[in-house]
Protein backbone atom coordinates (compact mmCIF):
# COMPACT_ATOMS: atom_id res chain seq x y z
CA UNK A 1 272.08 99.98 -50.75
CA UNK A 2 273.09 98.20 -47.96
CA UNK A 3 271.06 97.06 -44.95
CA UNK A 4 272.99 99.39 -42.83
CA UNK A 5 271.95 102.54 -44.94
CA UNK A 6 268.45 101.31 -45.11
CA UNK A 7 268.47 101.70 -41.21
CA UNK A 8 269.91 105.27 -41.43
CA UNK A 9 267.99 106.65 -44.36
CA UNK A 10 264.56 104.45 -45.00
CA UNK A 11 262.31 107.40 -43.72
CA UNK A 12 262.98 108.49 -47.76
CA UNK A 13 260.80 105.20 -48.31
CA UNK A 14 257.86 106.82 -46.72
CA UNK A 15 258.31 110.26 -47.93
CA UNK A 16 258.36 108.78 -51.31
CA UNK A 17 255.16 106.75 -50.35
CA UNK A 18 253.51 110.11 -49.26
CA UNK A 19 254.34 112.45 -52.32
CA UNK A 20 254.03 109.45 -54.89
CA UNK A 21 257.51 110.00 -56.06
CA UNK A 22 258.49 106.42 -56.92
CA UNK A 23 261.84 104.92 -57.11
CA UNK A 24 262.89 101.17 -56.53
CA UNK A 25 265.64 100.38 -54.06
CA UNK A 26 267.48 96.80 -53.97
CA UNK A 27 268.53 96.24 -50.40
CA UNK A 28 271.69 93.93 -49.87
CA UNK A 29 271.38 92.69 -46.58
CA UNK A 30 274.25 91.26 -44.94
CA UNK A 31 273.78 91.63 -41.53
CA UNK A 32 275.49 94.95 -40.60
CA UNK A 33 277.22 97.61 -41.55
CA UNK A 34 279.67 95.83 -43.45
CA UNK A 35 281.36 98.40 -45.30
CA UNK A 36 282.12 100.46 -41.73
CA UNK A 37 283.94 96.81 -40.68
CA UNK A 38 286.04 96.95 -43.91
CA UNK A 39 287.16 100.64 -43.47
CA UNK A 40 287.31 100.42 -39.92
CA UNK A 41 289.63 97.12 -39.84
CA UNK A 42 291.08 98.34 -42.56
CA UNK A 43 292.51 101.33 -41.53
CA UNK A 44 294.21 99.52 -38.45
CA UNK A 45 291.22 99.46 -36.13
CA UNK A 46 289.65 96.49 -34.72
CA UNK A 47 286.29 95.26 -35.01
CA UNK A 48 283.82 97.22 -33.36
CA UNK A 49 280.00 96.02 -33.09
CA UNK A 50 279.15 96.52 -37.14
CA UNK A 51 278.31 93.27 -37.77
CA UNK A 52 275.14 91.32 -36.33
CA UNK A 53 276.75 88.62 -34.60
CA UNK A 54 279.61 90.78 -32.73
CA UNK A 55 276.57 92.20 -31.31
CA UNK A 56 275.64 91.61 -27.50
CA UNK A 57 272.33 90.11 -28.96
CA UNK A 58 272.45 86.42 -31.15
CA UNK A 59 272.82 88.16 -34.14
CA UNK A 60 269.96 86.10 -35.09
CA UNK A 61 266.65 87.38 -33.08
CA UNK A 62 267.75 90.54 -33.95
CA UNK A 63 267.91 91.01 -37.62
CA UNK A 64 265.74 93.22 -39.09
CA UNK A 65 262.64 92.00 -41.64
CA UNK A 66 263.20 94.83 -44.39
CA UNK A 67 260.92 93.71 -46.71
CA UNK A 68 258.53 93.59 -43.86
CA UNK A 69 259.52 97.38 -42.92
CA UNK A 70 259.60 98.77 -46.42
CA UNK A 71 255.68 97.20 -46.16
CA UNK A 72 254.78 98.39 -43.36
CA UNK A 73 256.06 102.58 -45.21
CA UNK A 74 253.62 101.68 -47.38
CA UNK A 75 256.45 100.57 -50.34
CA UNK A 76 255.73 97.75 -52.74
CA UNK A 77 257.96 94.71 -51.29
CA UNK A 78 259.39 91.47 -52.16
CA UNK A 79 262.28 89.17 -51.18
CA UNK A 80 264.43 87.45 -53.95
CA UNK A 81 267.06 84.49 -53.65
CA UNK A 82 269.50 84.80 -57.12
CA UNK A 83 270.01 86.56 -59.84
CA UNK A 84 266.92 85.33 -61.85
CA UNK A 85 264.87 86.52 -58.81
CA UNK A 86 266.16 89.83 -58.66
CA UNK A 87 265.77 90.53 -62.56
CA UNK A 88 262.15 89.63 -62.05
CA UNK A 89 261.62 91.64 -59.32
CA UNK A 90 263.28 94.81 -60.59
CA UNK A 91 261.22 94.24 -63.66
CA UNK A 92 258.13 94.19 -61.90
CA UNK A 93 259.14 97.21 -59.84
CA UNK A 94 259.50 99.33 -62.52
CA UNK A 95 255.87 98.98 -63.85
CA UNK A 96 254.36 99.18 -60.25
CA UNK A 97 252.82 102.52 -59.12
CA UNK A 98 254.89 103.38 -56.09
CA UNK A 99 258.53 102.83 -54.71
CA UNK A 100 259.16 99.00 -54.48
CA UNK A 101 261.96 97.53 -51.78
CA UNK A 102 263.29 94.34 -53.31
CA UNK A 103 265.31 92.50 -50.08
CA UNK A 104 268.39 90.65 -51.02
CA UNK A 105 270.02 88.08 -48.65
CA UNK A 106 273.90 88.19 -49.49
CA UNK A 107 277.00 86.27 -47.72
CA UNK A 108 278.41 87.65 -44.65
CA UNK A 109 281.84 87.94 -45.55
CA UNK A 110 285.01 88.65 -43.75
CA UNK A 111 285.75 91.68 -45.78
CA UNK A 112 288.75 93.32 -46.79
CA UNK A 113 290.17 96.59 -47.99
CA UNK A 114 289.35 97.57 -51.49
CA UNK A 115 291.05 98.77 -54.23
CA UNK A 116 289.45 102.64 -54.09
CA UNK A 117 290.92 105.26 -51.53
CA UNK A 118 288.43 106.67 -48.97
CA UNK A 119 289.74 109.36 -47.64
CA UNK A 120 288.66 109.14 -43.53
CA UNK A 121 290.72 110.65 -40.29
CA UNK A 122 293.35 108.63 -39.18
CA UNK A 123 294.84 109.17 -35.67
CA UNK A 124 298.59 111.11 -36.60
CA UNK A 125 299.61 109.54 -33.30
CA UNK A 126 298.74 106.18 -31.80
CA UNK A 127 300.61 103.05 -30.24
CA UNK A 128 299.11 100.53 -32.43
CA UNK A 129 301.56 99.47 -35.41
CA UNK A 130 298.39 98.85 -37.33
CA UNK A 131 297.29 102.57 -37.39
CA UNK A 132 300.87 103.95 -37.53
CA UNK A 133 300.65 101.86 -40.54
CA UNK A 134 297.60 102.72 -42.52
CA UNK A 135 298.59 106.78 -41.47
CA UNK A 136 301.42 106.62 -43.65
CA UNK A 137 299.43 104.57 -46.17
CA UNK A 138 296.87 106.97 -46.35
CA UNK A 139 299.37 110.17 -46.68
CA UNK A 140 301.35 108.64 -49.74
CA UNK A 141 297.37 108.24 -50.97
CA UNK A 142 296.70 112.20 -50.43
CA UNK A 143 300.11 113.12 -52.11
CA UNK A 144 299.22 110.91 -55.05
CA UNK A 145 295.60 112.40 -55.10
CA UNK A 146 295.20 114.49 -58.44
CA UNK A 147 293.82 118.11 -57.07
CA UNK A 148 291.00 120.44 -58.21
CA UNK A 149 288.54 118.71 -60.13
């Protein structure tokens, strides 16, 4: 998950911790809620505060220790660096006793729109060219979209 879920949902960590119902979550931490910035810019919005350092703090100071945090909910936790790091830690993980957090530092990018449709309310009106824009993108999407599944 990303760092912004872990804010919204890591009481599960401590349930988990409590009832002894293990799991092992892989934290990708880029410094906000990136994936909000994509759909939110790319939707014709602006930015808007999602990222860490379009905050009115440094962006630095206040960055969140999550391998720390998942700790401190009692959770097994470690930090890893690459690839060969993270196949060692989720290898570990799986033989410990209780849920492990395994923190992973990835690039802050300036993201973009994927290639999946989300479907998300877009304004029907507005003066920006931008949302006028991705409205009539996103209604050729919902004619397109194959019904009752």
């Amino acid at each position: 998950m990303g760092d912004g879920s872990y804010l919204m949902l890591n009481s599960d960590i401590y349930a988990s911790v409590l009832s002894g119902k293990k799991f092992v979550l892989v934290v990708c931490d880029n410094a906000g809620f990136a994936v909000i910035e994509r759909l939110q810019r790319g939707k014709g919005g602006r930015s808007y505060n999602n990222m860490l350092r379009d905050s009115r703090g440094s962006g630095a100071g206040e960055r969140v220790d999550f391998a720390a945090h998942a700790a401190s909910l009692g959770a097994r936790s470690t930090r890893v660096r690459d690839l060969a790091g993270l196949r060692e830690a989720l290898a570990v993980a799986r033989e410990h006793d209780r849920t492990s957090v395994i923190v992973v530092d990835v690039a802050e990018a300036d993201w973009t729109p994927g290639g999946s449709y989300w479907q998300v309310g877009i304004p029907e009106v507005s003066e920006v060219p931008a949302v006028v824009l991705a409205r009539t993108e996103s209604d050729a999407a919902l004619a397109e979209q194959r019904r009752g599944t």
